[in-house]
C-alpha atoms as a PDB file:
ATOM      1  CA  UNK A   1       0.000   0.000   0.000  1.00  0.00           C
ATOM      2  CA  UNK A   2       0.896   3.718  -1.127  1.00  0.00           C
ATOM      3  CA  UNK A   3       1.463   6.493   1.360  1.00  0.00           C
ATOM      4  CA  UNK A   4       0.772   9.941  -0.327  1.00  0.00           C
ATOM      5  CA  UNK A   5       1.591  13.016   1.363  1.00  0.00           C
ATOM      6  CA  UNK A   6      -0.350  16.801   0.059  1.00  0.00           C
ATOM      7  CA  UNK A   7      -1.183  19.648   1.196  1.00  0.00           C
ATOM      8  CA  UNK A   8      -4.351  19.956   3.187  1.00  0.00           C
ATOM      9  CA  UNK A   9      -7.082  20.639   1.136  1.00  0.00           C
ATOM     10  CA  UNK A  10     -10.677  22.013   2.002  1.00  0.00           C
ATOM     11  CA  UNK A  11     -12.187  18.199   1.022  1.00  0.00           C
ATOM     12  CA  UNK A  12      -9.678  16.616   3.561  1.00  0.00           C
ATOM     13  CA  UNK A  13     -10.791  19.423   6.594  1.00  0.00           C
ATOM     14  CA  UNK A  14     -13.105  16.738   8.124  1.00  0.00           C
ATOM     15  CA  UNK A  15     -11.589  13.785   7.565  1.00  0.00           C
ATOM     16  CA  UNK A  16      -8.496  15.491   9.009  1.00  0.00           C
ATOM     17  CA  UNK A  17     -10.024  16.332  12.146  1.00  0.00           C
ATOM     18  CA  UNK A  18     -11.543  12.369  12.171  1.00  0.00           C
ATOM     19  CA  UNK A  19      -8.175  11.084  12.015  1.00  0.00           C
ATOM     20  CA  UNK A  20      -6.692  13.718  14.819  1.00  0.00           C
ATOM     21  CA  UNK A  21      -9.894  12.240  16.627  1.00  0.00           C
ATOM     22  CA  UNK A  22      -8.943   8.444  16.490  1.00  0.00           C
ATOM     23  CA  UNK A  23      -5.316   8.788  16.536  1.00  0.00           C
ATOM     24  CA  UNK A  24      -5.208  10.280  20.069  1.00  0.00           C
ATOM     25  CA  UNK A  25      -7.999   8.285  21.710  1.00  0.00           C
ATOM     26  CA  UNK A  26      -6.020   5.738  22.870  1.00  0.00           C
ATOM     27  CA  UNK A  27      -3.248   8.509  24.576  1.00  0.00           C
ATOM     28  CA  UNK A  28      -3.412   8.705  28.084  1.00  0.00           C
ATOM     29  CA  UNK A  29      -1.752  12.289  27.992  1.00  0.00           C
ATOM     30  CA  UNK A  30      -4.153  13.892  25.501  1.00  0.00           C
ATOM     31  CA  UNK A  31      -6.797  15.652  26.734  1.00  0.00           C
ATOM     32  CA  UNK A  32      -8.904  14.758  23.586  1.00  0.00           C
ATOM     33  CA  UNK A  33      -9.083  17.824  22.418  1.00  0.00           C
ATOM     34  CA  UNK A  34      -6.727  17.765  19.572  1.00  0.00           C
ATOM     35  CA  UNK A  35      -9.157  18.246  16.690  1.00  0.00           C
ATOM     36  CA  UNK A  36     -10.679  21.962  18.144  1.00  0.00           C
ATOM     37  CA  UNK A  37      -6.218  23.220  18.031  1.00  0.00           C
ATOM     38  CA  UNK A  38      -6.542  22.157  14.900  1.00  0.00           C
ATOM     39  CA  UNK A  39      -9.940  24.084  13.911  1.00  0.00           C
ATOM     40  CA  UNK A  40      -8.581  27.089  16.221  1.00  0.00           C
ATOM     41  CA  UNK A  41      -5.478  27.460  14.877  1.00  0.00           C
ATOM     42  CA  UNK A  42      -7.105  27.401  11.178  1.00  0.00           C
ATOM     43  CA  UNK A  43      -9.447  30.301  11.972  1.00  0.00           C
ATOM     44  CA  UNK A  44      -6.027  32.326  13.129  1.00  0.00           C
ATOM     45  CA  UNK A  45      -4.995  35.109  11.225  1.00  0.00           C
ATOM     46  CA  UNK A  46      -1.770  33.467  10.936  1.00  0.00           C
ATOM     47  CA  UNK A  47      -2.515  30.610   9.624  1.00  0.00           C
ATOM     48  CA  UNK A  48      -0.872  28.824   6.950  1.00  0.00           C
ATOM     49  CA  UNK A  49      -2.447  25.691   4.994  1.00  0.00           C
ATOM     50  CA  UNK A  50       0.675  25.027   3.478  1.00  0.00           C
ATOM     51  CA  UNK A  51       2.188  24.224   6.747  1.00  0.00           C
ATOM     52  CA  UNK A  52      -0.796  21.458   7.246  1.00  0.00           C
ATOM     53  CA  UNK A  53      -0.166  18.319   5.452  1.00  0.00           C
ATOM     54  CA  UNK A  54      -1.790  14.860   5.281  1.00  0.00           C
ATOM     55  CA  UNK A  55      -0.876  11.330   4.319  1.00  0.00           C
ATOM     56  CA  UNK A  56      -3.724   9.616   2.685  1.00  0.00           C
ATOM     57  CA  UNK A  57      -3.585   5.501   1.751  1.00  0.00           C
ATOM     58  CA  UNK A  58      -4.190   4.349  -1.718  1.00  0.00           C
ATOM     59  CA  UNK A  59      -8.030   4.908  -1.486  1.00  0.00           C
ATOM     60  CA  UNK A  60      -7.919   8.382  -0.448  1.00  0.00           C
ATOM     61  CA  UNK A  61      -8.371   8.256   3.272  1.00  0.00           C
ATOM     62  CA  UNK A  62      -7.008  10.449   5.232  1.00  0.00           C
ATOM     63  CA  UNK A  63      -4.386   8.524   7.711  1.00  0.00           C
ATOM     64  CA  UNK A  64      -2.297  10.845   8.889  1.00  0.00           C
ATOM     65  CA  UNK A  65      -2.074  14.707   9.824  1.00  0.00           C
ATOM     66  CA  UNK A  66       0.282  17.216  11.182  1.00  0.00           C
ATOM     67  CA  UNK A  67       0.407  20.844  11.602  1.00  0.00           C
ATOM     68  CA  UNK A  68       2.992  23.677  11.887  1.00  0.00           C
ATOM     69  CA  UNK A  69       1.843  27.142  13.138  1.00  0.00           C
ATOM     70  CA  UNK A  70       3.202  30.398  13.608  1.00  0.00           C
ATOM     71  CA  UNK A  71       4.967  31.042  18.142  1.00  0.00           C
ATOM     72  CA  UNK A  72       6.930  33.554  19.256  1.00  0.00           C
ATOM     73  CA  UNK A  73      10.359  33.123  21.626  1.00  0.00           C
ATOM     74  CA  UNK A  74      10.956  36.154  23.247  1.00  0.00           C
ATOM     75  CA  UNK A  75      13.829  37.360  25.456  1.00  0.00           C
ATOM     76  CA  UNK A  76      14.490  40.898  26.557  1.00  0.00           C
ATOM     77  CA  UNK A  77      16.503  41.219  23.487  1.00  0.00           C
ATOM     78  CA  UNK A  78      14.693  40.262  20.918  1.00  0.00           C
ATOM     79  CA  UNK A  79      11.432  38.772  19.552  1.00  0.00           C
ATOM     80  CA  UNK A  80      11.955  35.647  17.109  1.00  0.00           C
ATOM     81  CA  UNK A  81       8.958  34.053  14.973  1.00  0.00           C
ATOM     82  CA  UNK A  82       9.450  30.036  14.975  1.00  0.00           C
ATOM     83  CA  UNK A  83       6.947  27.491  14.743  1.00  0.00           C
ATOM     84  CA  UNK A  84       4.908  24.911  17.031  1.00  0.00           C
ATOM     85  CA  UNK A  85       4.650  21.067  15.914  1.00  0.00           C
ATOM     86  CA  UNK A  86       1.117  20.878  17.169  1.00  0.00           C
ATOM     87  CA  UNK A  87      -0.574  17.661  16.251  1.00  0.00           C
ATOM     88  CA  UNK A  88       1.416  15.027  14.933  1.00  0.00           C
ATOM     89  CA  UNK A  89      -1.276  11.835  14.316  1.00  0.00           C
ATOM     90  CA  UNK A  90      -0.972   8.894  12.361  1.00  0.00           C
ATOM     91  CA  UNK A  91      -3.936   6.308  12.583  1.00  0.00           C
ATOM     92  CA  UNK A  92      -3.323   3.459  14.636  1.00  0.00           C
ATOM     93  CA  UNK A  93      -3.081   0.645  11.928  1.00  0.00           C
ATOM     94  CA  UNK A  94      -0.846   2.879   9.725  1.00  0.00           C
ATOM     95  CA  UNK A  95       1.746   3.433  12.632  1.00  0.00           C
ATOM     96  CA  UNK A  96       5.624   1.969  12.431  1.00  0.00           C
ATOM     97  CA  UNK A  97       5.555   2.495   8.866  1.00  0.00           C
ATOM     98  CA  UNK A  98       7.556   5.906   8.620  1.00  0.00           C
ATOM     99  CA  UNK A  99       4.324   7.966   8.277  1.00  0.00           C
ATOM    100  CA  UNK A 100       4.658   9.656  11.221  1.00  0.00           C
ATOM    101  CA  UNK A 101       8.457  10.985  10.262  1.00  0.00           C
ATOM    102  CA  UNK A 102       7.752  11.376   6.778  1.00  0.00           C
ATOM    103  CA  UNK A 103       4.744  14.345   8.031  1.00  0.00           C
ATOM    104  CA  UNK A 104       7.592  15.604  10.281  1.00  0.00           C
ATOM    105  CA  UNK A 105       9.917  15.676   7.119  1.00  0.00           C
ATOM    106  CA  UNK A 106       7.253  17.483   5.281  1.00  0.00           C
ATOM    107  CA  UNK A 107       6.310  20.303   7.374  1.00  0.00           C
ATOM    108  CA  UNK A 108      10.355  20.556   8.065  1.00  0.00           C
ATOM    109  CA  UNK A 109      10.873  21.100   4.168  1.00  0.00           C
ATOM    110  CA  UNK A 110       7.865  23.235   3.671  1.00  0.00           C
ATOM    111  CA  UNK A 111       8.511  25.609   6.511  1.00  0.00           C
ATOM    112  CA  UNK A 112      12.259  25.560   5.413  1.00  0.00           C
ATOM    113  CA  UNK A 113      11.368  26.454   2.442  1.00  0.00           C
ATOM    114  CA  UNK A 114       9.041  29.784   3.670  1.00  0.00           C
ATOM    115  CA  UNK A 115      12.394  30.857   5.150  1.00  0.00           C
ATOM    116  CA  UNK A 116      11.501  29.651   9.204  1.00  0.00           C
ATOM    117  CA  UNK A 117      14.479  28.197  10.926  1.00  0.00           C
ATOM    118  CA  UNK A 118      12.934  26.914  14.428  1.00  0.00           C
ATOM    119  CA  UNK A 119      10.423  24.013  15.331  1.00  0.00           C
ATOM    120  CA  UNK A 120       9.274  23.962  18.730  1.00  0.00           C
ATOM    121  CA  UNK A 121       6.673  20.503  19.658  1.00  0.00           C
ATOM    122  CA  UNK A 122       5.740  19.118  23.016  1.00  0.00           C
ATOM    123  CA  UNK A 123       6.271  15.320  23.090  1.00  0.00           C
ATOM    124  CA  UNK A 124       8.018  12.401  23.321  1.00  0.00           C
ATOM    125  CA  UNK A 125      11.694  12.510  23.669  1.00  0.00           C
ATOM    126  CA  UNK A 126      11.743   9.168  22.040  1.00  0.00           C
ATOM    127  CA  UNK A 127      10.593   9.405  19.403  1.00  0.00           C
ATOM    128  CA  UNK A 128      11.286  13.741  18.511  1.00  0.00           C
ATOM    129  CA  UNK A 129      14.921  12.330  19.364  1.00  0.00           C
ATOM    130  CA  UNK A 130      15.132  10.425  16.498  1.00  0.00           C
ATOM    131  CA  UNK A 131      14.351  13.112  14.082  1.00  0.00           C
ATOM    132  CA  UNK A 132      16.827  15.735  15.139  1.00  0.00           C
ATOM    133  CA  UNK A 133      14.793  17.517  17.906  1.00  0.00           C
ATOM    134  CA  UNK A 134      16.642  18.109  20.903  1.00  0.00           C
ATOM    135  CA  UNK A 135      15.860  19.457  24.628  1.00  0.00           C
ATOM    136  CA  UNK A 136      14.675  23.280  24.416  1.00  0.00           C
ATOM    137  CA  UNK A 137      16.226  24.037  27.370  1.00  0.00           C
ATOM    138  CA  UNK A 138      20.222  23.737  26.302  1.00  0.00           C
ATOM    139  CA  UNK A 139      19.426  25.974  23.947  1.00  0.00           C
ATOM    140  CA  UNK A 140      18.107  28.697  26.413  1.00  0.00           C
ATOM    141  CA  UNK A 141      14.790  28.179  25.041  1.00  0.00           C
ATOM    142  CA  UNK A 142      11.626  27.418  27.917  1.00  0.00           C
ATOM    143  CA  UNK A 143       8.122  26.502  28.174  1.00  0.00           C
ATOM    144  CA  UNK A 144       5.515  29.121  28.565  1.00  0.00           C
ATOM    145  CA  UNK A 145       4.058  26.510  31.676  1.00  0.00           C
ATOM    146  CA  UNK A 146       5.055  23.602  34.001  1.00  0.00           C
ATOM    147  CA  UNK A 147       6.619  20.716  31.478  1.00  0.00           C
ATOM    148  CA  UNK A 148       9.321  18.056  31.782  1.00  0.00           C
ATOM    149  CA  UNK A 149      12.732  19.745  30.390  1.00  0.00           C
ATOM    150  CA  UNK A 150      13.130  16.588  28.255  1.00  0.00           C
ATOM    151  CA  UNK A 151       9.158  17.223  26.567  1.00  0.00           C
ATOM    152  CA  UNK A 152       9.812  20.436  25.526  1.00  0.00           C
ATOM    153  CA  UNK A 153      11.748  20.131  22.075  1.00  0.00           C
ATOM    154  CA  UNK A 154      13.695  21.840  19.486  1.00  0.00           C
ATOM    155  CA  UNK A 155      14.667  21.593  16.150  1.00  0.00           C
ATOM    156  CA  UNK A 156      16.750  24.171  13.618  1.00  0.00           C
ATOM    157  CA  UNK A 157      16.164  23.468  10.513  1.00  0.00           C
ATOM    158  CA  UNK A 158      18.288  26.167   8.781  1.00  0.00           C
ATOM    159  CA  UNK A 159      20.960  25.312   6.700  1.00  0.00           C
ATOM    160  CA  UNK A 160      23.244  28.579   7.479  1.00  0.00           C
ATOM    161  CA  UNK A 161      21.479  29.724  10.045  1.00  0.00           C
ATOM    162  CA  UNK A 162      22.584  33.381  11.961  1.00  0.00           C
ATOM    163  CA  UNK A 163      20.893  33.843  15.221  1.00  0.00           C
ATOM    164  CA  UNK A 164      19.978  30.749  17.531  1.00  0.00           C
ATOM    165  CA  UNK A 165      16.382  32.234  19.092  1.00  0.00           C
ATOM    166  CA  UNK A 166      16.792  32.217  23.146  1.00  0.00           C
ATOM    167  CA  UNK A 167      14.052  33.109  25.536  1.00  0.00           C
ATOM    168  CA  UNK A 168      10.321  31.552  26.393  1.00  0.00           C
ATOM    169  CA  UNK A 169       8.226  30.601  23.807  1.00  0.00           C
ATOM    170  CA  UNK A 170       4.629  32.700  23.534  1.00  0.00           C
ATOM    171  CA  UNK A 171       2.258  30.463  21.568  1.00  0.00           C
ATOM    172  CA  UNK A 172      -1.140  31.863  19.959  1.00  0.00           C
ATOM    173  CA  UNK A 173      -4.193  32.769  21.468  1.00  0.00           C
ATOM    174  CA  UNK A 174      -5.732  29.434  19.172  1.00  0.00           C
ATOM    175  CA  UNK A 175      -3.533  26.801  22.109  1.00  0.00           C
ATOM    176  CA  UNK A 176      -5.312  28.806  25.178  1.00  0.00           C
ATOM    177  CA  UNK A 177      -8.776  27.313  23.744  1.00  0.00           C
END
């Protein structure tokens, strides 16, 4: 079976927010409320769709999602624009099958490719580890709230890039839902 990977598009909107649904049901640390970031953080003035991506099976379905939206790290020096990894979710019989890191890949190309240099995500050292993401924190980077050092991830995905972003990250009014 065929993996393709596109650009959100208005016909995949509720399927999209299906698949957030299923994919975190069985996490114990979700609060289940995946899908409404998702439909808050469309209806933001920053959004942007190309930063949304899907991975649909060879009938169409949608089987994967993940989404890449516009934070803030902000020291008394200076205000940087980065981006937040916020969801990742692959549908449970699809998982271990690279679909997961190939969304990650993705939305690390596209946003590359708008000129961003810095991923933030929340999640699972495990697995963030072993696609470049590293612990915030070394990097003089912190959580906005109360989080595990090791949770709180960064990637740069900048070829030559200048200024490494210090301070706390400020996401959008769409994750204070």
């Amino acid at each position: 079976m065929q993996i393709y990977l596109s650009t959100l598009t208005e016909s995949d909107y509720e399927a999209s927010l299906q698949t957030i649904v299923e994919a975190f049901q069985d996490v114990s640390e979700s609060n289940h409320d995946e899908q409404e970031l998702v439909k808050r953080i469309r209806s933001d003035a920053n959004y942007n769709y190309e930063l949304e991506v899907v991975a649909k099976n060879d009938d169409g379905e949608v089987v994967g999602h993940i989404l890449l939206s516009e934070i803030k790290i902000v020291s008394e020096q200076a205000t940087y624009t980065a981006l937040a990894l916020a969801p990742l979710a692959v549908l449970k019989p699809y998982r271990n099958q690279g679909i997961g890191k190939a969304l990650v890949q993705a939305g690390e190309e596209r946003a590359a490719a708008q000129g961003y240099d810095t991923i933030i995500v929340l999640g699972e050292p495990d697995y963030y580890g072993r696609l470049g993401y590293e612990e915030a924190e070394q990097y003089s980077i912190y959580s906005p709230f109360e989080v595990p050092s090791a949770y709180f991830m960064v990637k740069f995905i900048a070829e030559n890039k200048q200024t490494t972003p210090r301070g706390k990250v400020v996401y959008s009014d769409a994750f204070n839902g």
